[in-house]
Protein backbone atom coordinates (compact mmCIF):
# COMPACT_ATOMS: atom_id res chain seq x y z
CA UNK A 1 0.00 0.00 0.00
CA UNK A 2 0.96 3.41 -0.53
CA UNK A 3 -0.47 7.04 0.10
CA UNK A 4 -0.11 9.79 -2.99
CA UNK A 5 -0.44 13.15 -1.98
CA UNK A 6 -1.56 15.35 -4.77
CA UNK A 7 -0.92 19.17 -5.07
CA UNK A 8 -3.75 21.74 -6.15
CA UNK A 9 -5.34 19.62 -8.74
CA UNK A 10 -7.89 22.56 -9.94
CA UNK A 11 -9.36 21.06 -12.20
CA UNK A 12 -6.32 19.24 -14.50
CA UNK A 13 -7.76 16.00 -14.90
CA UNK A 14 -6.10 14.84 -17.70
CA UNK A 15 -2.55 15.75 -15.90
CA UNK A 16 -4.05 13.97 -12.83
CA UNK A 17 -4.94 10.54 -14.91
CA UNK A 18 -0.99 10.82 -16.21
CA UNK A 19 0.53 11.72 -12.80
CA UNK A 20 -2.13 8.28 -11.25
CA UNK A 21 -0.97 6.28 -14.37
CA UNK A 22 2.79 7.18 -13.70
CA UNK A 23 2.59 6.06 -9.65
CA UNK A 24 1.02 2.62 -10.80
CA UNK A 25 -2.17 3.92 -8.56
CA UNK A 26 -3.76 0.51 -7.56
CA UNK A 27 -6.97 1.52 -6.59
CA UNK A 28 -7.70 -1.47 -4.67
CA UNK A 29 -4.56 -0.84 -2.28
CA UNK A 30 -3.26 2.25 -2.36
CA UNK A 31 -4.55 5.34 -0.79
CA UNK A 32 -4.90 8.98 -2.62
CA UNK A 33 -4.64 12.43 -0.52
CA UNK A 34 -5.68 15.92 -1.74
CA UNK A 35 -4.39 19.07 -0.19
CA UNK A 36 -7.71 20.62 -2.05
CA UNK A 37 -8.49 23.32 -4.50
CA UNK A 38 -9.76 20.43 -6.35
CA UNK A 39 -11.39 22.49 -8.95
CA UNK A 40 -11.78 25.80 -10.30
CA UNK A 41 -9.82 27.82 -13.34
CA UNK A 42 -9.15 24.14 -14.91
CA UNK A 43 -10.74 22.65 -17.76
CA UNK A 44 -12.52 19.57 -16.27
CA UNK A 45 -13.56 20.32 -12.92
CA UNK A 46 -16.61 18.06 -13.02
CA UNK A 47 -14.28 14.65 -14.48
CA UNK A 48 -11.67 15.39 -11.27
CA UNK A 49 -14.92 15.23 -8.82
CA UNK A 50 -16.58 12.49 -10.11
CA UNK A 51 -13.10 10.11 -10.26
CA UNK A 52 -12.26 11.73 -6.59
CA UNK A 53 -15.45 10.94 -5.43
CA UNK A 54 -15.77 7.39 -6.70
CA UNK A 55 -12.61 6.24 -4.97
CA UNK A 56 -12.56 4.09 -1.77
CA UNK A 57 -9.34 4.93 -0.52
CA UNK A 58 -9.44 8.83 -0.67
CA UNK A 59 -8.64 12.09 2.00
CA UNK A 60 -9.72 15.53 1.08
CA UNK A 61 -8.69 18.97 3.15
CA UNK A 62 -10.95 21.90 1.35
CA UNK A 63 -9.17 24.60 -0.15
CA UNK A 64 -10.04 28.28 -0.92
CA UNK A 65 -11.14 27.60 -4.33
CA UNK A 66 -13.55 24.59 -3.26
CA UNK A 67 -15.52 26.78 -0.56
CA UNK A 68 -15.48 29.74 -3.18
CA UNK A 69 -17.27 26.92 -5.22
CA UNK A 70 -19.93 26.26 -2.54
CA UNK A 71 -20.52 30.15 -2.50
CA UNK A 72 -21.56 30.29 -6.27
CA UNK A 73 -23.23 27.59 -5.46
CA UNK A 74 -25.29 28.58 -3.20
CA UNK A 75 -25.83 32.00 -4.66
CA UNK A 76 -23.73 34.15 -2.35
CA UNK A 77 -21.26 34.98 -4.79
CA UNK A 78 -21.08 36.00 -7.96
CA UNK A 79 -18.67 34.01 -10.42
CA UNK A 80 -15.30 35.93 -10.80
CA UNK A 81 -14.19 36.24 -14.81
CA UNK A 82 -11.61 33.77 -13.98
CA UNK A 83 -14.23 31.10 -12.33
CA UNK A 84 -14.18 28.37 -14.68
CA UNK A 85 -17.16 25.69 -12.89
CA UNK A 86 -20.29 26.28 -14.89
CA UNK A 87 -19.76 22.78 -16.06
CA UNK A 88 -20.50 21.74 -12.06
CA UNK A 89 -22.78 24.68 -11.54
CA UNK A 90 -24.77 23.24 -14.57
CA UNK A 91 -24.78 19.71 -13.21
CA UNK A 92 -27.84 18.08 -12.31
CA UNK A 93 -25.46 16.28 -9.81
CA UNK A 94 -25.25 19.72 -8.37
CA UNK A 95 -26.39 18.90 -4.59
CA UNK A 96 -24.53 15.69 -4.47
CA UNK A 97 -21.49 17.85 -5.37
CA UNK A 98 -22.46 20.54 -2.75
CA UNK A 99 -23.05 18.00 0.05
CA UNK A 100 -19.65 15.53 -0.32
CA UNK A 101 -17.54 19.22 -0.70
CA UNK A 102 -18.85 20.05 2.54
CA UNK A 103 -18.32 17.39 4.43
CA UNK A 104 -14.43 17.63 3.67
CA UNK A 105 -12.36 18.55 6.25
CA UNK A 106 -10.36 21.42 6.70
CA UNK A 107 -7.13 19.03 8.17
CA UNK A 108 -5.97 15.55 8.04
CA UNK A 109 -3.78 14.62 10.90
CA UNK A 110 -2.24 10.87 10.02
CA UNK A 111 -0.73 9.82 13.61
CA UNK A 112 0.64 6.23 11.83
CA UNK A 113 2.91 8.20 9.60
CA UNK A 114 3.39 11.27 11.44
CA UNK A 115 1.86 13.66 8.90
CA UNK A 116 -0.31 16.57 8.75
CA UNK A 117 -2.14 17.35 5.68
CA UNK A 118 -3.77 21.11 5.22
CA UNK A 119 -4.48 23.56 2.15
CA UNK A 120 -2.37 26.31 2.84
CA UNK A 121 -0.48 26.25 6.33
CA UNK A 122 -0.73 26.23 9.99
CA UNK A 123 -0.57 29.34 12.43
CA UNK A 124 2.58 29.35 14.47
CA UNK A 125 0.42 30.09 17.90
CA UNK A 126 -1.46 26.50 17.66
CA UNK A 127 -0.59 23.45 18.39
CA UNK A 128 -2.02 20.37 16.43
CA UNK A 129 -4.88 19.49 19.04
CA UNK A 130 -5.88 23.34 18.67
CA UNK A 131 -5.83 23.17 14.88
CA UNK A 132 -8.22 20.76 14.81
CA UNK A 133 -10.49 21.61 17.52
CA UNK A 134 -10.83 25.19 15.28
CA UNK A 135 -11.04 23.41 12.16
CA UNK A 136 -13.86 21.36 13.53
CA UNK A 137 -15.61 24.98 14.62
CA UNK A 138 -15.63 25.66 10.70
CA UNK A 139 -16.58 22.02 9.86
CA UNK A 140 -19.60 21.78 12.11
CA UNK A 141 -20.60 25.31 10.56
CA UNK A 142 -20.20 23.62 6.68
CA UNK A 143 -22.11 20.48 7.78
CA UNK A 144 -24.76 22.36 9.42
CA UNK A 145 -28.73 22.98 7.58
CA UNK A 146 -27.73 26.97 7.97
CA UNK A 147 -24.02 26.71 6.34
CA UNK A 148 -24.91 29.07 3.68
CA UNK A 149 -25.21 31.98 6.54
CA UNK A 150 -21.19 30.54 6.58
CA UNK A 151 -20.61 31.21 3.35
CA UNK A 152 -21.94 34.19 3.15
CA UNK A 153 -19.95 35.64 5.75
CA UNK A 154 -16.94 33.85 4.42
CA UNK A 155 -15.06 36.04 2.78
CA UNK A 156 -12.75 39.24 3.86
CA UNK A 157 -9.22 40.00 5.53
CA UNK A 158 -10.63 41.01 8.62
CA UNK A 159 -9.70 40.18 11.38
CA UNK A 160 -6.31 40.22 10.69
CA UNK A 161 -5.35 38.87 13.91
CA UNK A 162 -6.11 35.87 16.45
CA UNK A 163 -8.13 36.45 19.31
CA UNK A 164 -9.83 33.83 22.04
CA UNK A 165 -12.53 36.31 22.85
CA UNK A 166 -13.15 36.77 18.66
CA UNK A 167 -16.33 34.85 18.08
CA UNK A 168 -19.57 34.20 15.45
CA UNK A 169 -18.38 34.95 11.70
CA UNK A 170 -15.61 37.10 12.54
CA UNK A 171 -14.48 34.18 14.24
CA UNK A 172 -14.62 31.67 11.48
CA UNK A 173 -13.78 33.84 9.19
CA UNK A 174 -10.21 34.01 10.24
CA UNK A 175 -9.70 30.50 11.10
CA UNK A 176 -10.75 29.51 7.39
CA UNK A 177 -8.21 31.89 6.45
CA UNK A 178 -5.52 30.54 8.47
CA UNK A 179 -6.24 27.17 6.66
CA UNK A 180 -7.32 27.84 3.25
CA UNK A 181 -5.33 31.15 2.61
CA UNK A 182 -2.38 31.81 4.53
CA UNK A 183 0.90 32.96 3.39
CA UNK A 184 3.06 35.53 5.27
CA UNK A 185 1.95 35.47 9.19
CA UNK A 186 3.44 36.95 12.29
CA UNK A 187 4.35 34.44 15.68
CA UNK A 188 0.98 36.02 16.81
CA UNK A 189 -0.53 34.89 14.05
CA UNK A 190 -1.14 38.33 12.51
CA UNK A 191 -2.08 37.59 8.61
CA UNK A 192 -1.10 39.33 5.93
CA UNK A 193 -3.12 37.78 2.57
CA UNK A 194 -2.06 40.25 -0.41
CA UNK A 195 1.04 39.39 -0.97
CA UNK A 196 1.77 35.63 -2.46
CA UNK A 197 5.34 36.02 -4.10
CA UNK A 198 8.97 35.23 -2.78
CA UNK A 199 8.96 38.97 -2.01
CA UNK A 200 8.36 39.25 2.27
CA UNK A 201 6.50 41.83 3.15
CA UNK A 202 7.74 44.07 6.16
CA UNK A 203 7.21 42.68 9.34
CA UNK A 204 6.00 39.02 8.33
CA UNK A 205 7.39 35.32 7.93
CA UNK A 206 6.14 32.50 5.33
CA UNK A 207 4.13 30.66 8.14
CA UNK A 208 6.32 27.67 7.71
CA UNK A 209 9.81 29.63 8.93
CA UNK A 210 7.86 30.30 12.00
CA UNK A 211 7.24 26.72 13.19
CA UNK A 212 8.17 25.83 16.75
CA UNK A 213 9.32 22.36 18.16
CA UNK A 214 6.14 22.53 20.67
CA UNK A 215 4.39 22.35 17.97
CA UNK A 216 5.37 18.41 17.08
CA UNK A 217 4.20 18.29 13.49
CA UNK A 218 6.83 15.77 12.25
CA UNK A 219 5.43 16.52 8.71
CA UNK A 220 3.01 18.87 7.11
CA UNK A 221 1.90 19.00 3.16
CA UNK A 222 0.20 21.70 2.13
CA UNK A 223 -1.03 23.41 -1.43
CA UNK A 224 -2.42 26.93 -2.31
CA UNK A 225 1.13 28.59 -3.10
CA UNK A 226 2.31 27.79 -6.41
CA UNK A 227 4.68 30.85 -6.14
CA UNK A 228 6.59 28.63 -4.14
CA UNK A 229 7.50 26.02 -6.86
CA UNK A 230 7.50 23.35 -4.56
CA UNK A 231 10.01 24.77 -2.84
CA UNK A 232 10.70 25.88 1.17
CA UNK A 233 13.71 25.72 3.96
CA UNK A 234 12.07 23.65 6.29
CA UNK A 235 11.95 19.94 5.24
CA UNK A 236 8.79 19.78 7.94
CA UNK A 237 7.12 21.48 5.38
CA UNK A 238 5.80 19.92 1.88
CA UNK A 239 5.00 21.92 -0.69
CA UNK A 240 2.98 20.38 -3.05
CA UNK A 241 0.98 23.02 -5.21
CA UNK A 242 3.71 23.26 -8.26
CA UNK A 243 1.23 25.49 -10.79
CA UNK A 244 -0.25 22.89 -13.26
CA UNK A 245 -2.80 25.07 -13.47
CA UNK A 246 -0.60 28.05 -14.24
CA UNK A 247 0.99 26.09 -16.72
CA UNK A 248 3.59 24.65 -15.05
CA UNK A 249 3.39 20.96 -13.27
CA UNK A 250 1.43 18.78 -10.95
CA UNK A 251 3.21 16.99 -8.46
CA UNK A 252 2.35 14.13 -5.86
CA UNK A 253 4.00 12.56 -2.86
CA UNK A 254 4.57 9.48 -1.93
CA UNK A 255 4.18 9.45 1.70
CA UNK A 256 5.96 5.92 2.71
CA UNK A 257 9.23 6.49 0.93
CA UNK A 258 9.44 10.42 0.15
CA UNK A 259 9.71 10.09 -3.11
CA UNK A 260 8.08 12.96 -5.52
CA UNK A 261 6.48 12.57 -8.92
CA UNK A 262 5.66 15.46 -11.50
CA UNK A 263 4.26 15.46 -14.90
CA UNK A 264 4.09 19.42 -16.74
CA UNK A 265 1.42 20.89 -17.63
CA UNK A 266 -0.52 20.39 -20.84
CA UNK A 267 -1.00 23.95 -21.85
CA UNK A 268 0.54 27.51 -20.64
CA UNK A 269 -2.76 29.59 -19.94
CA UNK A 270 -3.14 33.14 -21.56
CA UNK A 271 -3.60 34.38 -17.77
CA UNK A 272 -0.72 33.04 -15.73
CA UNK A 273 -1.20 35.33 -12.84
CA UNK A 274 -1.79 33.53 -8.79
């Protein structure tokens, strides 16, 4: 058996069929992880669902394009020029769709193999037993009959900061973006979410540089920053989301022996901006 963890997928499902064909995915043994942004600004967002969904052996963490998804969905957002899910939107599989994407998780912790799984990172104030008691606060809002009031509150910077006292949609507001769209944080866990090059803005770290040993993640993979090219100093830290949807590659991992796999791209879009 083995576990392949596969970077922001968005929607490449032909590179995803190459990249499974290329591992020898057994489907019978092995086990496939997703560190989300399933879909969205890909070509075949509906194909990468329904093979995702059909599989046995499968963990999900949501990304930021997947509960963007859920708010076009449910009609508290309006589709950005660079949304490309009509083809799920138009669906009569629609609430099928809607229901398995929000019963994903936010994090996968793995205690046999040490390994944390989450879109974009983990706030350097929390250990892992507080991650996932306030990714649970988000997941029992998602899985709840009112989760639209959720996702309509969703989206915004503010607040920018961590507080205990912080509570209703202000609350979960910031600890989906911790999760699904962190970058550059402070220790406190101050966010700073315009910025997504190599260039640091004043003041802040890449979350990952501010990891402490209390912490005891042996492991973390994570998506969402394809600026990154797979690429950080900390070898706690996986980065998986390599830009195939920017034109670039898809990578997996192969949990058990470390090894990566990559296949490119199979077009350069005319938009190549993250």
């Amino acid at each position: 058996m083995r576990t392949y963890v596969f970077g922001d997928i968005q929607g490449c499902f032909d590179e995803l069929e190459r990249l499974l064909d290329m591992v020898n995915y057994d489907a019978s043994a092995d086990r496939l992880w997703f560190v989300g942004d399933l879909i969205n600004r890909g070509p075949k967002n509906l194909e990468s669902l329904d093979f995702i969904m059909s599989q046995k052996q499968v963990t999900v963490v949501l990304g930021n394009h997947d509960l963007h998804f859920l708010a076009l969905a449910s009609g508290h957002r309006a589709p950005h020029p660079s949304d490309t899910v009509t083809d799920l939107l138009a669906s009569p599989r629609l609430p099928e769709i809607v229901d398995w994407i929000r019963s994903q998780p936010l994090i996968h912790a793995d205690q046999e193999s040490g390994t944390v799984m989450v879109h974009a990172g983990i706030p350097p104030m929390w250990n892992l037993d507080t991650c996932l008691a306030r990714a649970r606060e988000v997941e029992t809002a998602l899985q709840s009959e009112d989760y639209t009031a959720f996702l309509k509150g969703m989206y915004g910077n503010e607040p920018e900061e961590w507080r205990d006292n912080l509570a209703g949609q202000d609350r979960l507001r910031i600890i989906t973006n911790y999760f699904t769209r962190m970058r550059y944080v402070t220790l406190n866990g101050k966010l700073e979410l315009t910025h997504k090059g190599s260039e640091v803005p004043a003041g802040f770290s890449p979350w990952f540089d501010l990891m402490r040993p209390t912490q005891a993640f042996q492991r973390i993979l994570f998506g969402h920053w394809a600026a990154l090219e797979g690429l950080t100093n900390n070898e706690s830290a996986i980065a998986l989301d390599t830009g195939c949807v920017w034109g670039r590659n898809l990578t997996a991992f192969c949990i058990e022996d470390n090894q990566f796999f990559s296949t490119p791209a199979n077009q350069i879009p005319s938009d190549s901006s993250h």
